[in-house]
C-alpha atoms as a PDB file:
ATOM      1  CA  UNK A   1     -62.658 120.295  97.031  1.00  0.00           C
ATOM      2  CA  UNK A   2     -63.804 119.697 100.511  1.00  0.00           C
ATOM      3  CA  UNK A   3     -61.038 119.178 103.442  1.00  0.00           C
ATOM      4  CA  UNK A   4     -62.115 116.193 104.275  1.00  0.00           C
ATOM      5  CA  UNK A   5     -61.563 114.927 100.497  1.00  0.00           C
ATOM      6  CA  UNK A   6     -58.290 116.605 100.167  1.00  0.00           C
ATOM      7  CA  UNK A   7     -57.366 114.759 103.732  1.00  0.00           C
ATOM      8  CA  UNK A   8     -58.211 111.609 102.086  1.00  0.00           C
ATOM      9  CA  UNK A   9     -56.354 111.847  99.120  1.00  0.00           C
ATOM     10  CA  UNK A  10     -53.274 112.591 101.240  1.00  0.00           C
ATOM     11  CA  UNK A  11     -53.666 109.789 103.495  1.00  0.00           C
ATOM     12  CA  UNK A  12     -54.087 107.859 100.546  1.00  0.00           C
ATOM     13  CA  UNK A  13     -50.881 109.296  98.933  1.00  0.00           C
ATOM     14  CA  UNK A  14     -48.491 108.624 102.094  1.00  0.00           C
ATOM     15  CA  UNK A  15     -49.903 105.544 102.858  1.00  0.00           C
ATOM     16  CA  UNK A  16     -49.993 103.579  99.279  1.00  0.00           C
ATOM     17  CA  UNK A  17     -46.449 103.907  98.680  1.00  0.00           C
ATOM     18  CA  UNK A  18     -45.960 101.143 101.925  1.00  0.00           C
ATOM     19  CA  UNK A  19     -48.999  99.464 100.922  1.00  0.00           C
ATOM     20  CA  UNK A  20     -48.221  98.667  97.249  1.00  0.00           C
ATOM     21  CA  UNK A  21     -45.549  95.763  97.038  1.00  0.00           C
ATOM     22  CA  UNK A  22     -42.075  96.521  96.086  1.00  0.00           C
ATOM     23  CA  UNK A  23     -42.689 100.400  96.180  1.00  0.00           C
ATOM     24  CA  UNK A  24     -41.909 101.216  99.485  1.00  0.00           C
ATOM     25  CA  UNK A  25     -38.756  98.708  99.482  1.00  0.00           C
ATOM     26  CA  UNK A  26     -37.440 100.203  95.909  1.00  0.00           C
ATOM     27  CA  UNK A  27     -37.175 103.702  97.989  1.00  0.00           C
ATOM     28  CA  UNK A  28     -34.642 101.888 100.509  1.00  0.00           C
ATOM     29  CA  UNK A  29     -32.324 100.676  97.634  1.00  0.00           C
ATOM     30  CA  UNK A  30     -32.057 104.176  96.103  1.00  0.00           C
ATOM     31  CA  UNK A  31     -30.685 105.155  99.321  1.00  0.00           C
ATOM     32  CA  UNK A  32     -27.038 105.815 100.101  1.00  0.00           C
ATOM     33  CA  UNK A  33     -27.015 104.215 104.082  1.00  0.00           C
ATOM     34  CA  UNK A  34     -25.132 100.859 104.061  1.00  0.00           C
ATOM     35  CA  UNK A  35     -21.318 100.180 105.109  1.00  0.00           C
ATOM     36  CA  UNK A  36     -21.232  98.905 100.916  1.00  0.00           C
ATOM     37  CA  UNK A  37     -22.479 101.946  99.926  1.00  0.00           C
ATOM     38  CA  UNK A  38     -19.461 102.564  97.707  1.00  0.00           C
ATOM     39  CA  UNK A  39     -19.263  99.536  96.372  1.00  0.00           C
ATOM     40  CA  UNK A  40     -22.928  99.395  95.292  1.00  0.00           C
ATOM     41  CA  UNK A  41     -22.005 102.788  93.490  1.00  0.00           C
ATOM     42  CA  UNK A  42     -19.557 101.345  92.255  1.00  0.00           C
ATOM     43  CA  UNK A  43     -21.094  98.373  90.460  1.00  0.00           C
ATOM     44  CA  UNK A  44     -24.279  99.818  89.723  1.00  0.00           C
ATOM     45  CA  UNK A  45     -21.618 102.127  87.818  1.00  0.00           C
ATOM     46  CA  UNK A  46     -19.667  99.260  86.044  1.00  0.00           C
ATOM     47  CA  UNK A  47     -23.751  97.659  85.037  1.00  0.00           C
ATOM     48  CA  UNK A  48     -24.720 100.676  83.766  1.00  0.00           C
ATOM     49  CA  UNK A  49     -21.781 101.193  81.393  1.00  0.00           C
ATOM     50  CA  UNK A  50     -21.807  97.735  80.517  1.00  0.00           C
ATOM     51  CA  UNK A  51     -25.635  97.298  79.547  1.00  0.00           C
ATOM     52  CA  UNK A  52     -24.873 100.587  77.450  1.00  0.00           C
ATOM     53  CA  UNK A  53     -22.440  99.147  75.563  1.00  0.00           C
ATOM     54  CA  UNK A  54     -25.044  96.614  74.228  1.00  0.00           C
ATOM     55  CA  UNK A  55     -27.510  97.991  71.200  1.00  0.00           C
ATOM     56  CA  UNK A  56     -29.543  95.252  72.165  1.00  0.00           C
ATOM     57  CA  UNK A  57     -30.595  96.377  75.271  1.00  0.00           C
ATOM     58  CA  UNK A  58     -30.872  99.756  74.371  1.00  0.00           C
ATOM     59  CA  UNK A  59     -34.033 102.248  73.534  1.00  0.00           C
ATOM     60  CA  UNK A  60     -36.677 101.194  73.001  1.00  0.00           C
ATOM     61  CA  UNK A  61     -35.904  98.796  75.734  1.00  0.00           C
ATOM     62  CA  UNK A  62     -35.687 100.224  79.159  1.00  0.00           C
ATOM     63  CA  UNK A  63     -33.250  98.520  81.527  1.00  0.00           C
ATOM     64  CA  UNK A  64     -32.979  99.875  85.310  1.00  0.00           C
ATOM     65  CA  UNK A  65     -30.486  99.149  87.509  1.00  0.00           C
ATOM     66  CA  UNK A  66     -30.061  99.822  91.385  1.00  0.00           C
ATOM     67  CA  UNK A  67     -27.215  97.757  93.880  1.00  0.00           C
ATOM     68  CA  UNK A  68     -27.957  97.439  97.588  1.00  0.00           C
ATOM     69  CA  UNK A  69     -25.291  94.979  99.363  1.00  0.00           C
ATOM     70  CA  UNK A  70     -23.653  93.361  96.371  1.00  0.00           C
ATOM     71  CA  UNK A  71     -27.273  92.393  95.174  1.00  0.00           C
ATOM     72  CA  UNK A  72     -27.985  93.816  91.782  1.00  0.00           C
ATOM     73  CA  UNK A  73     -31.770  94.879  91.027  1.00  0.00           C
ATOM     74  CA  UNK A  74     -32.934  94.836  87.358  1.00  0.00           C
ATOM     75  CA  UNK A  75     -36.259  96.336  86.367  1.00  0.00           C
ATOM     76  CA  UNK A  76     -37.835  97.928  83.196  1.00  0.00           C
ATOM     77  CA  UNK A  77     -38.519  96.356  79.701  1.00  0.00           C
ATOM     78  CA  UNK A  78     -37.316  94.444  76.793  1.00  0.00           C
ATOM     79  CA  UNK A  79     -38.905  92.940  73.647  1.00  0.00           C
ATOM     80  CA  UNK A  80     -37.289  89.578  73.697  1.00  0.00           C
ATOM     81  CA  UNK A  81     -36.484  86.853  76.596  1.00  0.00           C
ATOM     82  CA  UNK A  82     -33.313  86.806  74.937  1.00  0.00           C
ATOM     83  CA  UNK A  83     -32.573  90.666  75.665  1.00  0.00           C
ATOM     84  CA  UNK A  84     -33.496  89.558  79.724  1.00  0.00           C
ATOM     85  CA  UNK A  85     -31.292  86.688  79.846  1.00  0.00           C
ATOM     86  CA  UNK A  86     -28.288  89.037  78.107  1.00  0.00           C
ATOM     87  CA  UNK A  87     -28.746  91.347  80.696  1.00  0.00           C
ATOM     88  CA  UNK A  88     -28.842  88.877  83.539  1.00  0.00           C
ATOM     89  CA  UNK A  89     -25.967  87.302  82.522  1.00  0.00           C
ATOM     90  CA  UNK A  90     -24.003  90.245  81.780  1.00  0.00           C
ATOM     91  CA  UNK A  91     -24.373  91.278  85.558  1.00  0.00           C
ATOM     92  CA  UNK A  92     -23.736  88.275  86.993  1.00  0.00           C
ATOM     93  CA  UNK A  93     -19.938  88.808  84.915  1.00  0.00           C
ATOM     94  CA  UNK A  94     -19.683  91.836  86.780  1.00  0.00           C
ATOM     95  CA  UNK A  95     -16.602  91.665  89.166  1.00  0.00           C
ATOM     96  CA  UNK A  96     -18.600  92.435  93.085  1.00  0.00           C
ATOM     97  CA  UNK A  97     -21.797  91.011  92.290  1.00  0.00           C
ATOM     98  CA  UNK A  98     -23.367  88.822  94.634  1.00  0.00           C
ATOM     99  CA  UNK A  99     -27.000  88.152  93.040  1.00  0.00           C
ATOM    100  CA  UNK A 100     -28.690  88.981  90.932  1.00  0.00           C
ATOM    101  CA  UNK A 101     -32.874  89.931  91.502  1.00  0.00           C
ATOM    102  CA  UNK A 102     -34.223  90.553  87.732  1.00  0.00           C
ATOM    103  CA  UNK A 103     -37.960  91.597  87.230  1.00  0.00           C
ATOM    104  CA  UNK A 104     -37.573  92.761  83.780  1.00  0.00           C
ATOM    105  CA  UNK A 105     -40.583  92.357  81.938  1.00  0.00           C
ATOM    106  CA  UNK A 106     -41.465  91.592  78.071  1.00  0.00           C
ATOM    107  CA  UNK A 107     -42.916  94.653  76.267  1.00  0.00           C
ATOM    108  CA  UNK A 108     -46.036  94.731  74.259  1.00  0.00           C
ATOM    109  CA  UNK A 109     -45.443  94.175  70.814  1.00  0.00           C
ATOM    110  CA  UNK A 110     -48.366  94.992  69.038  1.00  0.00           C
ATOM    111  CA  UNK A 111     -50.549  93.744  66.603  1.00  0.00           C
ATOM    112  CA  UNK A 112     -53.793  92.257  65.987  1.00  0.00           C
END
């Protein structure tokens, strides 16, 4: 591979993460630097054993959870509306939570 190629593809590679919406900002909520830190742990913590505690929302669905400030981040993938609305609401019962941001999306289902 030439080095001006290989300089290319690593521009590319440090720049798209900023460039690609939500990317760069998801990197900022996995990050431990806020006064609430603790309390994010905390309630991501409480989520996570909650959501667990529900077959429905379990494998082969995919639910993601990260807590910046109170706010509550949902992500990954269900079969059913009703599965996104359970978790939504089940966070929003969560003692701490401020808001809730869900972009939980539908999974393919198959067929013809």
């Amino acid at each position: 591979m030439r080095k001006s190629t290989r300089r290319g593809i690593l521009i590319l590679a440090v720049a798209l993460p900023g460039a690609v919406p939500g990317c760069g900002t998801f990197d900022a909520y996995r990050a431990c630097d806020s006064p609430g830190c603790p309390e994010d742990q905390r309630i991501t913590a409480e989520v996570r054993a909650r959501l667990a505690e529900r077959p429905a929302l379990s494998a082969p669905n995919m639910v993601y959870v990260a807590t910046r400030d109170s706010v509550v981040y949902l992500s990954g993938q269900v079969a059913t509306p009703l599965q996104r609305t359970d978790a939504e609401e089940l966070v929003r019962e969560t003692p701490g939570v401020k808001q809730v941001v869900n972009t939980i999306s539908l999974g393919y289902r198959g067929g013809p």
